[in-house]
C-alpha atoms as a PDB file:
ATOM      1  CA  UNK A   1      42.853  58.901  16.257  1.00  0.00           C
ATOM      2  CA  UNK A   2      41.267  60.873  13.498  1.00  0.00           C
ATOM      3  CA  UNK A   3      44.674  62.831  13.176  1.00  0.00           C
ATOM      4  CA  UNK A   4      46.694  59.563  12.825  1.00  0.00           C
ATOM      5  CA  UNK A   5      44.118  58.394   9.933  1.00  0.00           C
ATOM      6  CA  UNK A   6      44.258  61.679   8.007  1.00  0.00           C
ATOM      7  CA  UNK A   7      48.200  61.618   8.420  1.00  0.00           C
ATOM      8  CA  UNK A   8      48.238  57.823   7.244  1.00  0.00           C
ATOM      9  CA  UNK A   9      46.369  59.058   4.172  1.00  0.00           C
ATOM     10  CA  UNK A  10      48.188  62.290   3.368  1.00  0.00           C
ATOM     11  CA  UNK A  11      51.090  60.111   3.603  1.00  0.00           C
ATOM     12  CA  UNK A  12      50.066  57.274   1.487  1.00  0.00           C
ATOM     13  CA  UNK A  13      48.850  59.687  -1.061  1.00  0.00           C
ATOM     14  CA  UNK A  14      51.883  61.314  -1.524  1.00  0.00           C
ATOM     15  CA  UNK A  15      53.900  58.083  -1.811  1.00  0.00           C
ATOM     16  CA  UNK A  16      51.245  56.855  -4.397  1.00  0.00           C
ATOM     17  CA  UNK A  17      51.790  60.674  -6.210  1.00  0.00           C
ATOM     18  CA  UNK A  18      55.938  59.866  -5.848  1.00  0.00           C
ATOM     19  CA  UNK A  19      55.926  56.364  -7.807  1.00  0.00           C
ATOM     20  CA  UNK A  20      53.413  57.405 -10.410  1.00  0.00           C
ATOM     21  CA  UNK A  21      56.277  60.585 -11.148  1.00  0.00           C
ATOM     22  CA  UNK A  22      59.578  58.148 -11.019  1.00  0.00           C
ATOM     23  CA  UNK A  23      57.292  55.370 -12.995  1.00  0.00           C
ATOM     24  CA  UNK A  24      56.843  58.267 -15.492  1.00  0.00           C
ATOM     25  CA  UNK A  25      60.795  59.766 -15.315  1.00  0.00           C
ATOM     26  CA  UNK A  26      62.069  55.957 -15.715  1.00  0.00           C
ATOM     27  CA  UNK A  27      59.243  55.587 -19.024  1.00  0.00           C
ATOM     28  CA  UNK A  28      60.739  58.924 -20.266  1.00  0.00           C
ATOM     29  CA  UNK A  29      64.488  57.741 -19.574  1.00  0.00           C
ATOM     30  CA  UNK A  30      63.851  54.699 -21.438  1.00  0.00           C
ATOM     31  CA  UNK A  31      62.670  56.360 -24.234  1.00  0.00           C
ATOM     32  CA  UNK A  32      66.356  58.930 -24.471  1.00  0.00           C
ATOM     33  CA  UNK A  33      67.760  55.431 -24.105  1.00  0.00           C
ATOM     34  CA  UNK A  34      66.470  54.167 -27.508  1.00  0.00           C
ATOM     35  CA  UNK A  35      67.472  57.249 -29.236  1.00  0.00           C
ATOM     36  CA  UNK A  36      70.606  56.516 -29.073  1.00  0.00           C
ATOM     37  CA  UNK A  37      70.989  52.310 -29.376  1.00  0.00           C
ATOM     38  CA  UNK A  38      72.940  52.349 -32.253  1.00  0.00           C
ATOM     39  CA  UNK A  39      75.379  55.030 -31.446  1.00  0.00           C
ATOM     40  CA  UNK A  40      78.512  55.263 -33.611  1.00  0.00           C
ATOM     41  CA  UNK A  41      79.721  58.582 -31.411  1.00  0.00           C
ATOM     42  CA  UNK A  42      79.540  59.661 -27.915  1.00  0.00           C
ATOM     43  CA  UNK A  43      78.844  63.622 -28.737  1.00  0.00           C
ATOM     44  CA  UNK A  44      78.797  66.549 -26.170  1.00  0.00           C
ATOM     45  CA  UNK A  45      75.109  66.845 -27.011  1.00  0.00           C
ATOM     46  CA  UNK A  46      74.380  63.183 -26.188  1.00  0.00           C
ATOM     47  CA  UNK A  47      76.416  63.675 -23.036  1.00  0.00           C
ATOM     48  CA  UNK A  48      73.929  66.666 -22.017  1.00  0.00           C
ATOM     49  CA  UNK A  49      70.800  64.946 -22.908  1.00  0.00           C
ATOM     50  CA  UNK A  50      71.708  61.618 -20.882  1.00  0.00           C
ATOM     51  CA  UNK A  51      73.804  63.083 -17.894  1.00  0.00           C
ATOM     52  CA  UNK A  52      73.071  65.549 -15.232  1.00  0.00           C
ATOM     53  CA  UNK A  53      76.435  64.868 -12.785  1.00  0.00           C
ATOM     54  CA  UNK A  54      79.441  63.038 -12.630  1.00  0.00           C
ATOM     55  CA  UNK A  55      80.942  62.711  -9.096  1.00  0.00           C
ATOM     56  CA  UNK A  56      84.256  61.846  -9.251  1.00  0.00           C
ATOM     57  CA  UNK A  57      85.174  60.545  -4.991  1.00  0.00           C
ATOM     58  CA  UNK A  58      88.651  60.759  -3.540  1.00  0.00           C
ATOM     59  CA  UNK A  59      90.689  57.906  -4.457  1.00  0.00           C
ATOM     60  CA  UNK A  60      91.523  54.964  -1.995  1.00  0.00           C
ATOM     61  CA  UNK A  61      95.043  53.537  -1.658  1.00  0.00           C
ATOM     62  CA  UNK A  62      94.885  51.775   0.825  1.00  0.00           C
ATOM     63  CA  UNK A  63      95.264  48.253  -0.755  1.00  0.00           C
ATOM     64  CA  UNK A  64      98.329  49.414  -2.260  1.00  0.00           C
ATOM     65  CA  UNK A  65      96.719  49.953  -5.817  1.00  0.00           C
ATOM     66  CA  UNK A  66      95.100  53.227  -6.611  1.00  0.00           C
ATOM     67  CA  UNK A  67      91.232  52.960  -6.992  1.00  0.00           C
ATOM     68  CA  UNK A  68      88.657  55.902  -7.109  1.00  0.00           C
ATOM     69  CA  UNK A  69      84.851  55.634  -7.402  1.00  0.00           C
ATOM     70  CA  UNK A  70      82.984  57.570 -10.091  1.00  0.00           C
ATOM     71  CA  UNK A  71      79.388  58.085  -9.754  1.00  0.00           C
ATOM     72  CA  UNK A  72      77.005  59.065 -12.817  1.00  0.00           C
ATOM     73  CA  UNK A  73      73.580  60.641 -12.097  1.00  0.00           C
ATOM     74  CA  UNK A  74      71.567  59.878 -14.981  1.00  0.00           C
ATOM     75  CA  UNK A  75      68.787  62.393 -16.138  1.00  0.00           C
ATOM     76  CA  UNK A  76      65.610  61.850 -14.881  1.00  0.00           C
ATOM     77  CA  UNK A  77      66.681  58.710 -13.086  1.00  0.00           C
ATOM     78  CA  UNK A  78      69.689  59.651 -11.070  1.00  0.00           C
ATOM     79  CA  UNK A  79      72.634  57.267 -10.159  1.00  0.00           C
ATOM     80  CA  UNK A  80      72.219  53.796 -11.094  1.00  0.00           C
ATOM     81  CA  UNK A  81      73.637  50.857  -8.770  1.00  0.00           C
ATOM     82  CA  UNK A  82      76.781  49.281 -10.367  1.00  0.00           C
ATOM     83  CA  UNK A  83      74.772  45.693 -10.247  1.00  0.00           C
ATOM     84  CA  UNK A  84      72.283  47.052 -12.447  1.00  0.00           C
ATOM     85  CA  UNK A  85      74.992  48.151 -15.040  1.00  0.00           C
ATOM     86  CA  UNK A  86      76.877  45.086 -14.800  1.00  0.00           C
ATOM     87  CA  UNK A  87      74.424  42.582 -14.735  1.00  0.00           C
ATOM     88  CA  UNK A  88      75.323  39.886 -17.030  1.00  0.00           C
ATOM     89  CA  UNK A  89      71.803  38.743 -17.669  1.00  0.00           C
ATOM     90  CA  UNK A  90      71.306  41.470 -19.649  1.00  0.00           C
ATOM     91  CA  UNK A  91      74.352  40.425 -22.421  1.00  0.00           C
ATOM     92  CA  UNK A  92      76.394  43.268 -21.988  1.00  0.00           C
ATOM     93  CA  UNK A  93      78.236  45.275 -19.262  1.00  0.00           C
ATOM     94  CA  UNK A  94      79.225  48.712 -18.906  1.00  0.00           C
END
């Protein structure tokens, strides 16, 4: 029983020690974020700083129109769920 309690705790700890480091990785993304609000040009260096993959998936065809997924992994924050881009709450999509 002891074993079970100790793994419980190792466990929970390390969750706990997960959320604090994406809490802090989503405070840091935020703040690359407002660095570049009013943007006039998309640069290489901007691309760098903000992006760490682009996965482009095979296309489908099989609705007779040719569609193909393209996942972004953001830096520090990795791929964001379409919904969350497109929300319309927020006043904008992407």
């Amino acid at each position: 029983m002891a074993d079970r309690n100790e793994a419980d705790a190792l466990f929970a700890t390390k969750r706990k020690k997960q959320q604090e480091e994406q809490a802090e990785n989503i405070d840091r993304f935020i703040g690359k974020v407002r660095k570049y609000l009013d943007l006039d040009e998309l640069t290489p260096a901007i691309l760098n700083d903000m992006v760490k993959a682009v996965y482009v998936h095979t296309p489908d065809k099989s609705n007779g129109h040719r569609e193909q997924q393209i996942d972004i992994s953001y830096d520090l924050v990795g791929i964001l769920p379409a919904a969350l881009l497109n929300d319309p709450s927020n006043g904008e999509t992407v």
